[in-house]
PDB file of N, CA and C in Angstrom:
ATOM      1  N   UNK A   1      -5.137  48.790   8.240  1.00  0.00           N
ATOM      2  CA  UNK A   1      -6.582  48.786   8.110  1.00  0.00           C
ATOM      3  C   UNK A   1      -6.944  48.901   6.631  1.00  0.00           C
ATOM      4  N   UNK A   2      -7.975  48.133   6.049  1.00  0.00           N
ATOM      5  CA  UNK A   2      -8.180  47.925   4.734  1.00  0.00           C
ATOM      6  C   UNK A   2      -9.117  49.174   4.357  1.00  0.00           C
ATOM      7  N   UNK A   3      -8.584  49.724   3.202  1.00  0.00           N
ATOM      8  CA  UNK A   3      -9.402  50.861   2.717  1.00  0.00           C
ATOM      9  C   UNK A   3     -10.096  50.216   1.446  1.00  0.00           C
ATOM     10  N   UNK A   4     -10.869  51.280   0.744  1.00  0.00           N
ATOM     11  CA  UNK A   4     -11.325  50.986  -0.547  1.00  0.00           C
ATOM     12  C   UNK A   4     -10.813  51.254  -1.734  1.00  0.00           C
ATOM     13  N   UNK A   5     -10.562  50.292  -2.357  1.00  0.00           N
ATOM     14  CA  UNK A   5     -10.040  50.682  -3.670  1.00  0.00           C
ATOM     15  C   UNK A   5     -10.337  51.860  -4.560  1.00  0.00           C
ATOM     16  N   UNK A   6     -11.537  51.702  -5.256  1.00  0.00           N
ATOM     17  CA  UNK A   6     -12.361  52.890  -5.755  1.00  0.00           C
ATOM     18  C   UNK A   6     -13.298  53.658  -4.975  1.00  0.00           C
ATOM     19  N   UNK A   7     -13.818  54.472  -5.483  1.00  0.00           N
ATOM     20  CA  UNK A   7     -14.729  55.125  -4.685  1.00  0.00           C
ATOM     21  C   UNK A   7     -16.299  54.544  -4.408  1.00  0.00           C
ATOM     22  N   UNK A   8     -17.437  54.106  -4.104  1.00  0.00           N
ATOM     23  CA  UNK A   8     -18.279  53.704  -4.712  1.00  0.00           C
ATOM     24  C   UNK A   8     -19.622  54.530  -4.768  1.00  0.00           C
ATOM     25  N   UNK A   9     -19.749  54.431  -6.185  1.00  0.00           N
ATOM     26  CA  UNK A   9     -20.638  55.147  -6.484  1.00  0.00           C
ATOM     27  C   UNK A   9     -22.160  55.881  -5.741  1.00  0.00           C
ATOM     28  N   UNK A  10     -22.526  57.135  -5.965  1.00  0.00           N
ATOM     29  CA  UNK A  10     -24.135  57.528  -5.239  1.00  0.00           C
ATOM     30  C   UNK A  10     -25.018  56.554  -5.259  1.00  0.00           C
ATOM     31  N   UNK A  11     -25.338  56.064  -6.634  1.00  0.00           N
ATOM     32  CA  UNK A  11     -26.265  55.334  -6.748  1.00  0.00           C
ATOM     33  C   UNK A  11     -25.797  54.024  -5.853  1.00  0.00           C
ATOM     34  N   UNK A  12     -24.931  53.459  -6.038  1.00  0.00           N
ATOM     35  CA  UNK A  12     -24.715  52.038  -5.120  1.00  0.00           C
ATOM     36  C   UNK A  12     -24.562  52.274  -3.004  1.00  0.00           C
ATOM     37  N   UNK A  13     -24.611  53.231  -2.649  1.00  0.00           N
ATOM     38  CA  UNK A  13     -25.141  54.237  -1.366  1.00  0.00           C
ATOM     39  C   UNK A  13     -26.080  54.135  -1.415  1.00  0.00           C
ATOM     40  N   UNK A  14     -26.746  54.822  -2.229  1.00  0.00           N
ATOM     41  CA  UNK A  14     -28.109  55.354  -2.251  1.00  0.00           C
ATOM     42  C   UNK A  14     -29.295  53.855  -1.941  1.00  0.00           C
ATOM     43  N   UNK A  15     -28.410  52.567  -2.713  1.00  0.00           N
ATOM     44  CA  UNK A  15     -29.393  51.322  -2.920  1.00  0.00           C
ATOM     45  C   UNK A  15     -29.295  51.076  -1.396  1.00  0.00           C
ATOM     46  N   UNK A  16     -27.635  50.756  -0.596  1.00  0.00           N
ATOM     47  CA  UNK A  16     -28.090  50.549   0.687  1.00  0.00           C
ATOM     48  C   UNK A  16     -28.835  51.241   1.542  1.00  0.00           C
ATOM     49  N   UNK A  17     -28.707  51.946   1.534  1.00  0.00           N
ATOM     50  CA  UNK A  17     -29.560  53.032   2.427  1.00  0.00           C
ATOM     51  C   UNK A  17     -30.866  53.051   2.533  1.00  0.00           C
ATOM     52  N   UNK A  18     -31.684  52.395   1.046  1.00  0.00           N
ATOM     53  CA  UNK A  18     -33.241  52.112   0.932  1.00  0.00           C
ATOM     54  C   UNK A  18     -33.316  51.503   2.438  1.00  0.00           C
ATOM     55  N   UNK A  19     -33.392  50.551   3.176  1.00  0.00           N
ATOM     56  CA  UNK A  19     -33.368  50.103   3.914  1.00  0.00           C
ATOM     57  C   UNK A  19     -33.189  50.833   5.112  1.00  0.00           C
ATOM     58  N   UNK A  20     -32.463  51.812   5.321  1.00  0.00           N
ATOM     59  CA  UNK A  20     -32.815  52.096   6.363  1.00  0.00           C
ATOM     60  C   UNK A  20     -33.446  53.171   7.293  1.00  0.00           C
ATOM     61  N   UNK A  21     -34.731  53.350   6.447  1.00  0.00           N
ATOM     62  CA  UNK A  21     -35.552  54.576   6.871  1.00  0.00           C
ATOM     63  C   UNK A  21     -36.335  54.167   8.372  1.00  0.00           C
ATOM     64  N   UNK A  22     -37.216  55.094   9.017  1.00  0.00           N
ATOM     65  CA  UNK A  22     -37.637  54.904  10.243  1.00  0.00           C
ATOM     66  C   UNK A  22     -38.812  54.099   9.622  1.00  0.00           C
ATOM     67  N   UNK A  23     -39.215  53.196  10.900  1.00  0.00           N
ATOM     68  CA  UNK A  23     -40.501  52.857  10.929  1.00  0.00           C
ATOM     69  C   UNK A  23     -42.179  54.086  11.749  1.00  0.00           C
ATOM     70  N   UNK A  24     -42.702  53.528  11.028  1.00  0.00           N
ATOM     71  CA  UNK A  24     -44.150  54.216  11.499  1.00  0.00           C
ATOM     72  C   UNK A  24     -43.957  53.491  12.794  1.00  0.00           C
ATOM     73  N   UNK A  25     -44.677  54.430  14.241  1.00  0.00           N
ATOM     74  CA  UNK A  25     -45.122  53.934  15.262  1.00  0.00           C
ATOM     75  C   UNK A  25     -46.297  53.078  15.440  1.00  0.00           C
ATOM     76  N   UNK A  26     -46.602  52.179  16.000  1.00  0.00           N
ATOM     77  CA  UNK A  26     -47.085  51.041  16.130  1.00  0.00           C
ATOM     78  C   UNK A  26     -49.000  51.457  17.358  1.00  0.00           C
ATOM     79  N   UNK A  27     -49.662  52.452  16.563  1.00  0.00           N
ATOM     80  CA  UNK A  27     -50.826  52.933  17.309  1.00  0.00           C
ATOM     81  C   UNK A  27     -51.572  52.111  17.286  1.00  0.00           C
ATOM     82  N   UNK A  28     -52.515  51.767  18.502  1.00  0.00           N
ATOM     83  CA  UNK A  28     -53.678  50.998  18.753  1.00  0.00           C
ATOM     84  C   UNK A  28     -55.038  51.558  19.539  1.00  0.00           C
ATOM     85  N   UNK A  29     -56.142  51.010  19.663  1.00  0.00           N
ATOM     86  CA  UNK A  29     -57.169  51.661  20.522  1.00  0.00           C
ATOM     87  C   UNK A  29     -57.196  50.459  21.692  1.00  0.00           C
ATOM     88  N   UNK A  30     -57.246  50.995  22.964  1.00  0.00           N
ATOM     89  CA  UNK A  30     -57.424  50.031  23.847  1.00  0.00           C
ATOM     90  C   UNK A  30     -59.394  49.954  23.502  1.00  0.00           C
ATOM     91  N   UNK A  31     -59.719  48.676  23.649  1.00  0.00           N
ATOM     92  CA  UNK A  31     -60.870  47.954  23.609  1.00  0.00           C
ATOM     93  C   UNK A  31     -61.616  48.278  25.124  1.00  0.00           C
ATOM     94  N   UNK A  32     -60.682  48.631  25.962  1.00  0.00           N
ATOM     95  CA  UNK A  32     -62.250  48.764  27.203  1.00  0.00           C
ATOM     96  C   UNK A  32     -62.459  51.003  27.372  1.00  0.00           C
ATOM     97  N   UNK A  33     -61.587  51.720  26.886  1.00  0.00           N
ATOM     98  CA  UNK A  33     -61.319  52.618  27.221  1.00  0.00           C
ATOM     99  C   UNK A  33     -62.011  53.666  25.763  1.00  0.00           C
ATOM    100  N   UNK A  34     -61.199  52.691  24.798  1.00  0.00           N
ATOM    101  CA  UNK A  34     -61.322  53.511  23.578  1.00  0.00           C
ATOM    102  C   UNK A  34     -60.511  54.415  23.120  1.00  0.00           C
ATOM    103  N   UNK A  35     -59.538  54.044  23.779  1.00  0.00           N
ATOM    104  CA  UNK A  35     -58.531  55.757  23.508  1.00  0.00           C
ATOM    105  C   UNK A  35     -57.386  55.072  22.950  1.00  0.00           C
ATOM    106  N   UNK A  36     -56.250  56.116  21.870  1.00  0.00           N
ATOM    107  CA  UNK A  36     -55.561  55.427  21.281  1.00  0.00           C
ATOM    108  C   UNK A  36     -54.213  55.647  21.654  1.00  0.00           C
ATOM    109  N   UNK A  37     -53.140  54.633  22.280  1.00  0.00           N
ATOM    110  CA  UNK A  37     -52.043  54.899  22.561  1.00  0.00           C
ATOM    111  C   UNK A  37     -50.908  53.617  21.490  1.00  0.00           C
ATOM    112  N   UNK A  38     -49.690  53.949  22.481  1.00  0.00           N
ATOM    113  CA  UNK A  38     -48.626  53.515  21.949  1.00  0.00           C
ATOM    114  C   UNK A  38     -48.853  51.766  22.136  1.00  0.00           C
ATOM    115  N   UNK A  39     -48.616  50.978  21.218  1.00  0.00           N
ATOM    116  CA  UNK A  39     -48.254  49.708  21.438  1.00  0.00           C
ATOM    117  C   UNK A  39     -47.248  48.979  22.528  1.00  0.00           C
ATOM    118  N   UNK A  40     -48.011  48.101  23.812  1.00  0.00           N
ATOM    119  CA  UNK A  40     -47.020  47.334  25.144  1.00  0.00           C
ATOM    120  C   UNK A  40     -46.609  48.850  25.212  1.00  0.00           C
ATOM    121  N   UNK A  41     -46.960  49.859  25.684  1.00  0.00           N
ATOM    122  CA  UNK A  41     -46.804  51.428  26.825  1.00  0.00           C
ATOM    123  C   UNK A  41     -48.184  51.562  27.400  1.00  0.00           C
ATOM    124  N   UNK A  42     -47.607  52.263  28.876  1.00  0.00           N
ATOM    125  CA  UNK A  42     -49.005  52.648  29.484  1.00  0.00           C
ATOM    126  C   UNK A  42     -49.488  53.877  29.092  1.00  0.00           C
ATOM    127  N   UNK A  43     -50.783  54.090  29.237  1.00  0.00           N
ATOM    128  CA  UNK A  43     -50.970  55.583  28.540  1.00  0.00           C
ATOM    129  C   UNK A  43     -51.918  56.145  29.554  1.00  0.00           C
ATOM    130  N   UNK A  44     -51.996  57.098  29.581  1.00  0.00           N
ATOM    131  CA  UNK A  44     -52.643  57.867  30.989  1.00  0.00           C
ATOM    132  C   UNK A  44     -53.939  58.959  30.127  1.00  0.00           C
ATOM    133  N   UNK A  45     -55.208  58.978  31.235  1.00  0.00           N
ATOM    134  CA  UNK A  45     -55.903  58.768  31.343  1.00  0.00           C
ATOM    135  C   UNK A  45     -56.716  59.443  32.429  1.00  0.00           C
ATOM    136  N   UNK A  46     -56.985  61.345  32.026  1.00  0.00           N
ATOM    137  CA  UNK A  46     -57.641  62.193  33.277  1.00  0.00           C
ATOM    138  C   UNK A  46     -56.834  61.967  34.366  1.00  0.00           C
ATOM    139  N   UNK A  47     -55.233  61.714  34.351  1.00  0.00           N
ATOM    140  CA  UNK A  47     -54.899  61.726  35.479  1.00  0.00           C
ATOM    141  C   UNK A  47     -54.775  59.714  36.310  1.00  0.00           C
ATOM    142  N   UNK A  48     -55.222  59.335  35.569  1.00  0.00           N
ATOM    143  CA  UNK A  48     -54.841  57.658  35.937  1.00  0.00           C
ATOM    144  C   UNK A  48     -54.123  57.245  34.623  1.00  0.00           C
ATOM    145  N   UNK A  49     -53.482  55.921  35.120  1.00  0.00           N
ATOM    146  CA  UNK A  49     -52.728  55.811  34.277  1.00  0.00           C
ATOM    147  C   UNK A  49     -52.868  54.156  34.185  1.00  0.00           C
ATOM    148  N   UNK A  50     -53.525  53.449  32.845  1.00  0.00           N
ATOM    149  CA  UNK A  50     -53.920  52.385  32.485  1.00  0.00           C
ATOM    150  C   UNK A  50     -52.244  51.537  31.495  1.00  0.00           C
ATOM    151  N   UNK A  51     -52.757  50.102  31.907  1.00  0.00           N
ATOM    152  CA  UNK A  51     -51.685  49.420  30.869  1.00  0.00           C
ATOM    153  C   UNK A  51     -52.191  48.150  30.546  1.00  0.00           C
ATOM    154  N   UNK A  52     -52.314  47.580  29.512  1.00  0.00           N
ATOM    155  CA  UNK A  52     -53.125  46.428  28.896  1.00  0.00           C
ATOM    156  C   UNK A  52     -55.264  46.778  29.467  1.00  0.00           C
ATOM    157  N   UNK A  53     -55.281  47.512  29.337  1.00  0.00           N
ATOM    158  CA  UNK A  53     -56.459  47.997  29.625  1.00  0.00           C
ATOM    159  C   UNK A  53     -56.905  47.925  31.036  1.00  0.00           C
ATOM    160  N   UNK A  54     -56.172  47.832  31.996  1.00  0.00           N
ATOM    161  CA  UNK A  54     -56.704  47.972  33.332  1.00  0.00           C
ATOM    162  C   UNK A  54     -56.127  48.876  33.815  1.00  0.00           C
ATOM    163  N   UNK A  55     -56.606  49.501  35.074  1.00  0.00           N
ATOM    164  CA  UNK A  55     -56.373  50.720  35.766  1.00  0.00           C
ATOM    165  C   UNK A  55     -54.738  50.130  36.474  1.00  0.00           C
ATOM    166  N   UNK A  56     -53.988  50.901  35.975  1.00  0.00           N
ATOM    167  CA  UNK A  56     -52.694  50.296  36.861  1.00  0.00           C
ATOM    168  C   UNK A  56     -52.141  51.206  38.302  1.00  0.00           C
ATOM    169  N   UNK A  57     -52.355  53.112  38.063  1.00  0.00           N
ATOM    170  CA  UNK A  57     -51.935  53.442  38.831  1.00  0.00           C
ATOM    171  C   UNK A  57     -53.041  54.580  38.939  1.00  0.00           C
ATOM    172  N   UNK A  58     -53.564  54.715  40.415  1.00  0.00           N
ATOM    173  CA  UNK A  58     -55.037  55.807  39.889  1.00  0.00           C
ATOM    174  C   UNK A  58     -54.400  56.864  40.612  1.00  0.00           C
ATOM    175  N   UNK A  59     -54.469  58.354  39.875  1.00  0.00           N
ATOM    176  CA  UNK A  59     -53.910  59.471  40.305  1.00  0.00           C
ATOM    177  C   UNK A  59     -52.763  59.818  40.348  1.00  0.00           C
ATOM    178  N   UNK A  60     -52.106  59.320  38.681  1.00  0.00           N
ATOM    179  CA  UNK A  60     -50.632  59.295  38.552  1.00  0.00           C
ATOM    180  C   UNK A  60     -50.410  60.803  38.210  1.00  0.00           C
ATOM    181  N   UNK A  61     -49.031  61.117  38.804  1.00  0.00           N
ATOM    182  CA  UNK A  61     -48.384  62.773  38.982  1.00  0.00           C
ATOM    183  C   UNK A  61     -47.451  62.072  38.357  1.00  0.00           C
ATOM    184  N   UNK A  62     -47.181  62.293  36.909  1.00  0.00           N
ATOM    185  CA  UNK A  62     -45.913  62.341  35.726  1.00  0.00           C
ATOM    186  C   UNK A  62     -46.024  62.850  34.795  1.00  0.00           C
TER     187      UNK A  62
END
C-alpha cells in the first residue's frame, strides 16, 4: 500500500479542508400558511401536519 513520501504540510490540509464546511439549512415560508419550515419536509401545524402547502395529515400524533 502506497504511503507518503513527506509529510504534507498544515497549511496544504488546511487549503483542502476550506471546502468542506457544513452548509446553512435551506428555510422557507410556505405562501398559504405563512409559517417557516424546512425545504421539500412536511412541517406540522397545531397538531396537523401540511406538505407543499396543503393539509396532508389532520391530527397528526408524532
Amino acid at each position: 500500500m502506497p504511503n507518503p513520501k513527506r509529510k504534507h504540510s498544515k497549511q496544504r490540509r488546511d487549503k483542502r479542508r476550506t471546502h468542506d464546511k457544513a452548509a446553512l439549512p435551506n428555510v422557507v415560508t410556505d405562501k398559504t400558511t405563512g409559517e417557516y419550515h424546512l425545504f421539500h419536509r412536511a412541517f406540522q401545524i397545531e397538531g396537523d401536519l401540511y406538505y407543499k402547502g396543503k393539509l396532508f395529515i389532520q391530527d397528526f400524533k408524532g
